[in-house]
N, C-alpha and C. Protein backbone atom coordinates (compact mmCIF):
# COMPACT_ATOMS: atom_id res chain seq x y z
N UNK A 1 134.69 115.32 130.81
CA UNK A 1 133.98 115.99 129.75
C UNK A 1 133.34 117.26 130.31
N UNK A 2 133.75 118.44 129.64
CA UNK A 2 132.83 119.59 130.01
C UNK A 2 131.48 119.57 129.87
N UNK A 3 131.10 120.60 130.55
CA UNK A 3 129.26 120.71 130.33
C UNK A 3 129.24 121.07 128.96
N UNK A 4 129.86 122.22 128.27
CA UNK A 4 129.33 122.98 127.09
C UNK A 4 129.37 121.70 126.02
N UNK A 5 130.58 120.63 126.03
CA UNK A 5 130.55 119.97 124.87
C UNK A 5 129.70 118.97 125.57
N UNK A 6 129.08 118.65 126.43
CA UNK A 6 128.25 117.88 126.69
C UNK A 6 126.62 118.28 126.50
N UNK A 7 126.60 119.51 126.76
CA UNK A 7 125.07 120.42 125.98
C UNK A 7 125.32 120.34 124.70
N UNK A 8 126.17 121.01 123.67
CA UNK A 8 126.32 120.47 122.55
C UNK A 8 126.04 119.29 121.83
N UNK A 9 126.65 118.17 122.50
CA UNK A 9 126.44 117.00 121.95
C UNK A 9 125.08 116.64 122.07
N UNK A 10 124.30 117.01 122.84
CA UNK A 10 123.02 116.00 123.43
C UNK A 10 122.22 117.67 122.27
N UNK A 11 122.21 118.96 122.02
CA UNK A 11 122.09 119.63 121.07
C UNK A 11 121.86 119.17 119.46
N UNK A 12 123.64 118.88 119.43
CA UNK A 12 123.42 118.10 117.95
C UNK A 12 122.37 116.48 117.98
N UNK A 13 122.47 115.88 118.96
CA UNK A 13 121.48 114.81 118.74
C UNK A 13 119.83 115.28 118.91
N UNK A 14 119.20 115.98 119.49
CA UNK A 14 118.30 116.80 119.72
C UNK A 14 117.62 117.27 117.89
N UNK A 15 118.47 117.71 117.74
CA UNK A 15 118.26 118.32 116.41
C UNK A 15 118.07 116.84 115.36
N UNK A 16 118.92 116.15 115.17
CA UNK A 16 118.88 114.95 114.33
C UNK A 16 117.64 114.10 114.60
N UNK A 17 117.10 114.23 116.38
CA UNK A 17 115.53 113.56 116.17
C UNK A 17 114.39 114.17 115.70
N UNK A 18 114.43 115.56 115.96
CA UNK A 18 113.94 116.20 115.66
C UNK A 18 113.15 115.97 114.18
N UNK A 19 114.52 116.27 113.10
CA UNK A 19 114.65 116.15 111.79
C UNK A 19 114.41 114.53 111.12
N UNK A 20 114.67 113.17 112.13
CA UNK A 20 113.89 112.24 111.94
C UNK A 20 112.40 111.93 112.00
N UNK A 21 111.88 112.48 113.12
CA UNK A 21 110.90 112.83 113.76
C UNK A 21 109.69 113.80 112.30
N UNK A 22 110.58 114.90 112.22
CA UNK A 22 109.21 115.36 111.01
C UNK A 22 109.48 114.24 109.57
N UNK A 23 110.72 113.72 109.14
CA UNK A 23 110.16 112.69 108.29
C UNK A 23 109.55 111.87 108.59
N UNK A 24 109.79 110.94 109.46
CA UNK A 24 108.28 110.14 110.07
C UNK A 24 107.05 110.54 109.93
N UNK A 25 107.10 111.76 110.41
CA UNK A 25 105.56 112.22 110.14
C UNK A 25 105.18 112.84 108.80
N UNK A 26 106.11 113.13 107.75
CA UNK A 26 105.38 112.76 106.52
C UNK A 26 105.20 111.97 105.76
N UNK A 27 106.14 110.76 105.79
CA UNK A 27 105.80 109.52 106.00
C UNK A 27 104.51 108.92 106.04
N UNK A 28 104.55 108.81 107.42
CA UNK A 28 102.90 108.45 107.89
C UNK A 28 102.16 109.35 107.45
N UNK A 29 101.97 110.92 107.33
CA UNK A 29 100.82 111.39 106.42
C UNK A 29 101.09 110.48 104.86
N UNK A 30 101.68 110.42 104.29
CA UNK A 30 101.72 109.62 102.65
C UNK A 30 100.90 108.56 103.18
N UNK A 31 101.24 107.38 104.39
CA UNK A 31 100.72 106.47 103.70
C UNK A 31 99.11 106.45 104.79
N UNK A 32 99.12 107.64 105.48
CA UNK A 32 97.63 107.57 105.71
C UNK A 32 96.72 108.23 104.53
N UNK A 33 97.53 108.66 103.51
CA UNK A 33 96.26 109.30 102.29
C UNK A 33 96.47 108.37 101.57
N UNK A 34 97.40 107.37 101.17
CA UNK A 34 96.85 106.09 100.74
C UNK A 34 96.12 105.27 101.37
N UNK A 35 95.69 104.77 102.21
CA UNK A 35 94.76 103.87 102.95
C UNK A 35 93.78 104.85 102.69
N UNK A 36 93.26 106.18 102.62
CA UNK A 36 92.06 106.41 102.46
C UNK A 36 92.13 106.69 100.92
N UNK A 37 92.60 106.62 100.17
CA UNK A 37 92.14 106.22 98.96
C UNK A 37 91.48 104.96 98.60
N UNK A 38 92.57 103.64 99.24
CA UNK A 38 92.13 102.60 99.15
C UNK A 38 90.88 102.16 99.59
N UNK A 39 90.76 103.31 100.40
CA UNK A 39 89.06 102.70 101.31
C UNK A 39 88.04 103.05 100.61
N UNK A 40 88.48 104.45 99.84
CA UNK A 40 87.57 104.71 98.71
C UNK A 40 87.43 103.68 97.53
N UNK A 41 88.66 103.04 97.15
CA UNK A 41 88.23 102.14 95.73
C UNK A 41 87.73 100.33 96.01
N UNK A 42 87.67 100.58 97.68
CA UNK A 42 86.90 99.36 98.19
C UNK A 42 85.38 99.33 98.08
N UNK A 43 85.09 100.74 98.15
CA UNK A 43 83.51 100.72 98.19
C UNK A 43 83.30 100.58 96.76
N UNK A 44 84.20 101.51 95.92
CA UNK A 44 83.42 101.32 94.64
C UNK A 44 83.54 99.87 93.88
N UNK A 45 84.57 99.43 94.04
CA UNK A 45 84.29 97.87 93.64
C UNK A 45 83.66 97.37 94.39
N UNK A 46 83.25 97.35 95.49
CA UNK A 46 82.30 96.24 96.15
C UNK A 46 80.60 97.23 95.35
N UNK A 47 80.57 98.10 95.11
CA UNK A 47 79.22 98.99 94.59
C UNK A 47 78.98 98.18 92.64
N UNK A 48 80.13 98.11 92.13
CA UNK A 48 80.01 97.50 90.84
C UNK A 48 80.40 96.20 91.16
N UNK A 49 80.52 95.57 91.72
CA UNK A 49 80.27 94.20 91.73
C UNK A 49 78.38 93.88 92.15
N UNK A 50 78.15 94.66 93.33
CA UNK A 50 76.53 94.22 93.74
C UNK A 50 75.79 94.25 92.88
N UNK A 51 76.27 95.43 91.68
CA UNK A 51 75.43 95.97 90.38
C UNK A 51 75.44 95.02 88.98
N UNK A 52 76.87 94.52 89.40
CA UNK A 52 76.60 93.24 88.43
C UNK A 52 76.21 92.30 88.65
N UNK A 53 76.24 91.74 89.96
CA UNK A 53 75.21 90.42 90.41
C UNK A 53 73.76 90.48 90.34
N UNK A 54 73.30 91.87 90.24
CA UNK A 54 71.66 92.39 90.39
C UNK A 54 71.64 92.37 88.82
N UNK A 55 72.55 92.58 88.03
CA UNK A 55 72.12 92.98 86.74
C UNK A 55 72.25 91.11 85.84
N UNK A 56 73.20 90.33 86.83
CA UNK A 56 72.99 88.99 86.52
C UNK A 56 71.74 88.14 86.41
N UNK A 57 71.51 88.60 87.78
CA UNK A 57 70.76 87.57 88.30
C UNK A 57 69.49 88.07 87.88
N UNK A 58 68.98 89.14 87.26
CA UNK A 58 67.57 90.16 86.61
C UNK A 58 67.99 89.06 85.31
N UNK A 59 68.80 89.14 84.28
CA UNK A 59 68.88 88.49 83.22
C UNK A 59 68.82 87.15 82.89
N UNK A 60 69.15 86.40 84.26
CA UNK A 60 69.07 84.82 84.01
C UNK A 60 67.95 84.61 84.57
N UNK A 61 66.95 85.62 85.28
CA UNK A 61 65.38 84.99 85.56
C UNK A 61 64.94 85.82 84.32
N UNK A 62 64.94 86.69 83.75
CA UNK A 62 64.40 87.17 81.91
C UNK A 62 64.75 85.97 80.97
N UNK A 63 65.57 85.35 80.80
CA UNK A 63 65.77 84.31 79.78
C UNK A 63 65.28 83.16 80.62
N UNK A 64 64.89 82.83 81.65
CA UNK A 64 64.00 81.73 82.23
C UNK A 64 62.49 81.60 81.86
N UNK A 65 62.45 83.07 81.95
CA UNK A 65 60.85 83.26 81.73
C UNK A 65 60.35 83.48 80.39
N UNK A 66 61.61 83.75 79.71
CA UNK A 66 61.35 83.54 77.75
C UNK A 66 61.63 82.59 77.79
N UNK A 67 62.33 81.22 78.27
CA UNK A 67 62.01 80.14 77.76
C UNK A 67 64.22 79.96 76.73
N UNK A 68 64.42 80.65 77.66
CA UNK A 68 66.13 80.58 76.57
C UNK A 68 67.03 79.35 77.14
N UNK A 69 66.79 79.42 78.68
CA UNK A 69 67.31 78.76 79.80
C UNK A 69 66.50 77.54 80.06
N UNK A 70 66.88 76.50 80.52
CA UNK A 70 66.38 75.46 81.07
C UNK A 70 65.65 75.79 82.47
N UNK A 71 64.30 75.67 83.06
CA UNK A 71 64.38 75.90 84.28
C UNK A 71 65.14 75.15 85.59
């Protein structure tokens, strides 16, 4: 095998990782801006859930203390 078709060849493969290589990496950018979305809609449901347990648990000691609830 000559050198030139042997630079060539290892050329054309060169190029094909290359061109794998930047899809990978937008790839992984997509699904690293999903995980930080997701990290965002973790806080806010864990933020409206605390708000409904505080807004629970305020209402079932108000109807304790009117007398609605059994103590």
């Amino acid at each position: 095998m000559s050198v030139e078709r042997e630079l060539g060849e290892m050329s054309s493969r060169l190029r094909t990782l290359e061109r794998e290589m930047a899809e990978h990496k937008a790839t992984l950018k997509e699904i690293h801006e999903m995980a930080l979305q997701a990290k965002g809609g973790w806080k806010t449901l864990m933020m409206v859930a605390g708000f409904a347990g505080i807004v629970g648990a305020l209402g079932a000691k108000i109807f304790m203390l009117l007398g609605f609830m059994p103590r």
